[in-house]
Protein backbone atom coordinates (compact mmCIF):
# COMPACT_ATOMS: atom_id res chain seq x y z
CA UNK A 1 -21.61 -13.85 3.59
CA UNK A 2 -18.79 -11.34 2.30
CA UNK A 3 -20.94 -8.32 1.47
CA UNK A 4 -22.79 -8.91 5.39
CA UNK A 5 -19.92 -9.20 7.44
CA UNK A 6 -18.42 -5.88 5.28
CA UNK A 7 -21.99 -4.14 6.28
CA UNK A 8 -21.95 -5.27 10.01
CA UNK A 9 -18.50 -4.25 10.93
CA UNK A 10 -19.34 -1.20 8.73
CA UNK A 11 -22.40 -0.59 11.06
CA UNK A 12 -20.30 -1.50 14.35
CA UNK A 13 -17.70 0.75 13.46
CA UNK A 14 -19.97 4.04 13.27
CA UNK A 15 -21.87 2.70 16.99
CA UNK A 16 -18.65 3.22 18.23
CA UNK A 17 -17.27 6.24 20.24
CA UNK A 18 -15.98 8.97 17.57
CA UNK A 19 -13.15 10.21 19.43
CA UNK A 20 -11.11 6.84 19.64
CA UNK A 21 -9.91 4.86 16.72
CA UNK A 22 -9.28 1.46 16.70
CA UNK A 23 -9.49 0.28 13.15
CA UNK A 24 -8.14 1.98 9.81
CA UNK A 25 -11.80 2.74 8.55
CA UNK A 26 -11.83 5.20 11.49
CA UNK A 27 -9.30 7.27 10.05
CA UNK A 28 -9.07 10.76 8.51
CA UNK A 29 -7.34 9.11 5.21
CA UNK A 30 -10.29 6.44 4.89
CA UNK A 31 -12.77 9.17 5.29
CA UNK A 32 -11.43 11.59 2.70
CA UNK A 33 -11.28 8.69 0.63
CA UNK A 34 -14.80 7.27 0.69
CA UNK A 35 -16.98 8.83 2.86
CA UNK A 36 -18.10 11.72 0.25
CA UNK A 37 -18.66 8.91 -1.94
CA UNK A 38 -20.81 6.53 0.15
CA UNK A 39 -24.26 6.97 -1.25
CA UNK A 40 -26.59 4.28 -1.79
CA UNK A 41 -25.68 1.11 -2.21
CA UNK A 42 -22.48 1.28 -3.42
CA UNK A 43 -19.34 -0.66 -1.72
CA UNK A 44 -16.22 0.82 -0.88
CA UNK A 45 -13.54 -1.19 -0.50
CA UNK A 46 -10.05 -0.22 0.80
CA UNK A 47 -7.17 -3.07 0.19
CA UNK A 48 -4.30 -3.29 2.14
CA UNK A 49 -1.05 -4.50 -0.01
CA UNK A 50 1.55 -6.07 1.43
CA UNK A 51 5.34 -6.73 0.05
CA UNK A 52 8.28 -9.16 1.31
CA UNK A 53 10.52 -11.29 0.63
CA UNK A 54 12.16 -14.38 2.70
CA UNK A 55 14.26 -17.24 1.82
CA UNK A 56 12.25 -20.32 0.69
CA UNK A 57 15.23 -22.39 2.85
CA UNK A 58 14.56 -21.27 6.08
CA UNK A 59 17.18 -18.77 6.71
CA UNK A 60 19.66 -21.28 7.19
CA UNK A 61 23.31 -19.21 7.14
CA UNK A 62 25.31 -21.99 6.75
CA UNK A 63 23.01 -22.95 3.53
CA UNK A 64 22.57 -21.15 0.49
CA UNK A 65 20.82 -17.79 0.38
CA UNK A 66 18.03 -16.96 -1.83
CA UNK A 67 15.40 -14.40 -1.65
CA UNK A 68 12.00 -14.51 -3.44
CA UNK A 69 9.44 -12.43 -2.24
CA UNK A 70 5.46 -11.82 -2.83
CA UNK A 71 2.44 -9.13 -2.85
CA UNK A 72 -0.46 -10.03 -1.37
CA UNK A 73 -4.17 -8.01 -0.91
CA UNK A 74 -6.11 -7.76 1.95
CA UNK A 75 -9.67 -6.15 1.93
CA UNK A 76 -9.25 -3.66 5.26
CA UNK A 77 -13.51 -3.52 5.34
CA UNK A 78 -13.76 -7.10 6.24
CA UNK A 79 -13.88 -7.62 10.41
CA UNK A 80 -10.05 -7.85 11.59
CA UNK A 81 -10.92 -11.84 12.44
CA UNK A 82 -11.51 -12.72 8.81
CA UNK A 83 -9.30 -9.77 7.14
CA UNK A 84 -6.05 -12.32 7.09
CA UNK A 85 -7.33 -15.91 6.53
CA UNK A 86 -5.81 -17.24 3.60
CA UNK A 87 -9.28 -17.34 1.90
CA UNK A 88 -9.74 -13.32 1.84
CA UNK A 89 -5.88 -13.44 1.10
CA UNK A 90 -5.01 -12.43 -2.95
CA UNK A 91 -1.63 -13.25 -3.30
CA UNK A 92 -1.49 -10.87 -6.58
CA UNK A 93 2.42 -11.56 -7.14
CA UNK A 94 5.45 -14.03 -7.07
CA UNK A 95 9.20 -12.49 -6.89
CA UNK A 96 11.11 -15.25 -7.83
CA UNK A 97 14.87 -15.55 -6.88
CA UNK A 98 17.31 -15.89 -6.29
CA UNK A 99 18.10 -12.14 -5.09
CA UNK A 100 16.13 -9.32 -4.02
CA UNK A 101 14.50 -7.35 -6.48
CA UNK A 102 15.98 -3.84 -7.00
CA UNK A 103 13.33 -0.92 -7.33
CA UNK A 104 12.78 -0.84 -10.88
CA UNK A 105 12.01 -4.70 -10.75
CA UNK A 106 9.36 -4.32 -7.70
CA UNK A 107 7.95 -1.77 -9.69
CA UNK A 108 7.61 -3.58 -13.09
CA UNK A 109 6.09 -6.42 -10.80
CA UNK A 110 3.96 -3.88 -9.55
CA UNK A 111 2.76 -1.78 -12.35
CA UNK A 112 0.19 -4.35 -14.00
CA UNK A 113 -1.48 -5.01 -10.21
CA UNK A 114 -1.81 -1.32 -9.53
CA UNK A 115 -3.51 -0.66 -13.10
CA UNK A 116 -6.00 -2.85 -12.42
CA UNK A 117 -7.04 -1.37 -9.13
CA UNK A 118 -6.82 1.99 -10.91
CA UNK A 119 -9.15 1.12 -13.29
CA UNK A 120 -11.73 0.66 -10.51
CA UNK A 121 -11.12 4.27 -8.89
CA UNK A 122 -13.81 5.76 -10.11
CA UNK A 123 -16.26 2.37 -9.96
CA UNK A 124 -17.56 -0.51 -11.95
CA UNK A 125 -21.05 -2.19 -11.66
CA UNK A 126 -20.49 -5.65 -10.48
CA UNK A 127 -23.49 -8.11 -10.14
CA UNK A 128 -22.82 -9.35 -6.60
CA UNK A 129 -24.82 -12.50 -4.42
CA UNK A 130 -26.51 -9.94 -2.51
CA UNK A 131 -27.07 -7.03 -5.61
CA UNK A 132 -27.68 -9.40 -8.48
CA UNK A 133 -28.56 -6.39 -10.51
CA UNK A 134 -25.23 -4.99 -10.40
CA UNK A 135 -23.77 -2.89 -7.54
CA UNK A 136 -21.26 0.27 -7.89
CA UNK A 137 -17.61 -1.15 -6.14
CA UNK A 138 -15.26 1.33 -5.72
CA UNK A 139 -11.58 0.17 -5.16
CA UNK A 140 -8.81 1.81 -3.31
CA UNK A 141 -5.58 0.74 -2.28
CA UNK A 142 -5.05 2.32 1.57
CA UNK A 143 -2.70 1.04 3.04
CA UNK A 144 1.63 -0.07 1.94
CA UNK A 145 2.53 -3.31 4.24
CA UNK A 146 6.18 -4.38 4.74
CA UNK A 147 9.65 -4.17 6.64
CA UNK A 148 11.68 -0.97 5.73
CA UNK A 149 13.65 -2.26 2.89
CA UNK A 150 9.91 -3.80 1.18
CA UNK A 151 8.06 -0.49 2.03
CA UNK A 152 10.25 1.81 0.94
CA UNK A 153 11.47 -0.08 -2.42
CA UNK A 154 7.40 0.01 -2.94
CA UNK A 155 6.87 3.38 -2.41
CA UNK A 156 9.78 4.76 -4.07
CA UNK A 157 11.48 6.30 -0.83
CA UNK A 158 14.97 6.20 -0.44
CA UNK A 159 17.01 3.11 1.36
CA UNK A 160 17.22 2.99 4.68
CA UNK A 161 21.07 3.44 4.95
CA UNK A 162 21.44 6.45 2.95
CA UNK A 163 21.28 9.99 4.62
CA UNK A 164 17.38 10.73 4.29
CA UNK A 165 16.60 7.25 5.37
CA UNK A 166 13.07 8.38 7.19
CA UNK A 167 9.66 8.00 4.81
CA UNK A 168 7.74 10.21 7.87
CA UNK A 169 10.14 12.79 8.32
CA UNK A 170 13.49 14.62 6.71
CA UNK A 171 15.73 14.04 9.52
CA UNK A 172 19.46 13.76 8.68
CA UNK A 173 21.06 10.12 9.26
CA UNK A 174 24.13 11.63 11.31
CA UNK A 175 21.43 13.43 13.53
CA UNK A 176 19.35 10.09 14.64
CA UNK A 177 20.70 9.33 17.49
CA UNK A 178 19.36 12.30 19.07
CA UNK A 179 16.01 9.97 18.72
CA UNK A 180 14.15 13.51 17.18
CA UNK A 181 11.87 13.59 14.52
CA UNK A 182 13.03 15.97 11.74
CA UNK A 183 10.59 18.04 10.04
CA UNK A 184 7.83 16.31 8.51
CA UNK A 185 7.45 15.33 5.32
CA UNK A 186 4.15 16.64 3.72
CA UNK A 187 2.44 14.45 0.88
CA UNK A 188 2.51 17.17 -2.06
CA UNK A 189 6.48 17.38 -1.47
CA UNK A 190 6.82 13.32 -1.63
CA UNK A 191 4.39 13.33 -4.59
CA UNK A 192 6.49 16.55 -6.64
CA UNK A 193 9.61 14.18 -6.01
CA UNK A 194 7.96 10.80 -7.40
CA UNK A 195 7.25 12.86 -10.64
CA UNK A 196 8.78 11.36 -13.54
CA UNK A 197 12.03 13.70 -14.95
CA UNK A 198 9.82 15.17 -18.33
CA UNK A 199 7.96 16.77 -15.47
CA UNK A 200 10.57 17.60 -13.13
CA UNK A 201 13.87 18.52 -14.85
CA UNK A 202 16.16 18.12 -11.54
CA UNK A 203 18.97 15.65 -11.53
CA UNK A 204 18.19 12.60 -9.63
CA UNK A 205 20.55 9.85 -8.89
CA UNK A 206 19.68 6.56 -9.48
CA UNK A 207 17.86 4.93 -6.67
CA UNK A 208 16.33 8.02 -5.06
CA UNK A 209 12.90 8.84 -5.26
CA UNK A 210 11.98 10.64 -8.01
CA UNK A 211 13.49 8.81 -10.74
CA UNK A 212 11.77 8.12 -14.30
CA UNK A 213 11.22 4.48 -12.57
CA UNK A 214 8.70 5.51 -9.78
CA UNK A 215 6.11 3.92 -7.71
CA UNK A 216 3.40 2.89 -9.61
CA UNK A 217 2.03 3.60 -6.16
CA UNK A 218 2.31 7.64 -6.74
CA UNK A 219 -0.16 8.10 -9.53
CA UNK A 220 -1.24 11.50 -11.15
């Protein structure tokens, strides 16, 4: 049932009109990703990871406060009314309290789930209900899923209160409420700054991006 409804949203997607998106897989990103790649019968699968945290009692301020948090995988080929039931859901990860996890934790959380993925890049051949022979699945994470504080502790941006607070663009926190987007940040600079210091000898402060404890997202 899995493989069809991938195929048949696959199939509706392409019917549709090419100059409006409305779903991820009708992006330029998507595209560059798979489409030179989609050749036979080979499936492609973009996952969507998401990161948050909460506290397990109920946000209660007069209570105590504790903060545990979770990743969780979504497969962004599935149709968007079976993409989110908790059955397609892989919650990959537990954060347990009682506080928020600094960078360097998220990341060590995140490291072994990102290897993994990694590993299927390039492809495995999977025997699957509908290829029982084995089919080539390729395996891509797409998408980063979160509030500010989760999404850029993942990604290995900078917090949100310090002075380049923006992951889209390099405006200036003292210049924001001119509600202007600085100039845009291009993905070879944010990659050259996630390199690990043996590669890039300039002195980072802790916390920024760039630091010997990056992303496990930004891979070389």
């Amino acid at each position: 049932m899995v493989e069809e409804s991938i195929e048949q949203w696959a199939h509706s997607l392409k019917a549709q009109d090419s100059h409006s998106v409305c779903n991820v897989a009708q992006g330029k990103v998507w595209k560059k990703l798979f489409s030179s790649n989609c050749t036979g019968s080979g499936l492609y699968l973009g996952l969507s990871l998401f990161s948050d945290w909460f506290n397990p009692l109920k946000n209660k301020l007069s209570g105590n406060q504790l903060s545990m948090g979770i990743i969780s995988l979504n497969c962004l080929n599935l149709p968007p009314r079976l993409q989110y039931q908790n059955k397609y859901t892989c919650l990959a990860a537990i954060i347990p309290s009682p506080n928020q996890p600094t960078m360097i934790t998220i990341n060590n959380v995140l490291r072994p789930i990102i290897d993994e993925i990694y590993e299927l890049n390039n492809g495995l051949t999977i025997s699957t209900p509908e290829y029982p022979l084995g089919r080539k699945v390729v395996v891509q994470v797409v998408t980063l899923v979160g509030d500010i504080v989760a999404a850029h502790k993942a990604a290995g941006f900078k917090s949100h209160s310090d002075n380049k607070f923006c992951s889209w663009c390099e405006v200036n926190a003292s210049d924001q409420h001119k509600l202007k987007l600085g100039r845009p940040r291009t993905g070879q600079k944010v990659f050259r700054g996630c390199q690990p210091l043996e590669r890039h000898p300039v002195r980072i402060q802790p916390g920024e991006a760039g630091n010997k404890d990056r992303s496990p997202l930004v891979r070389a």
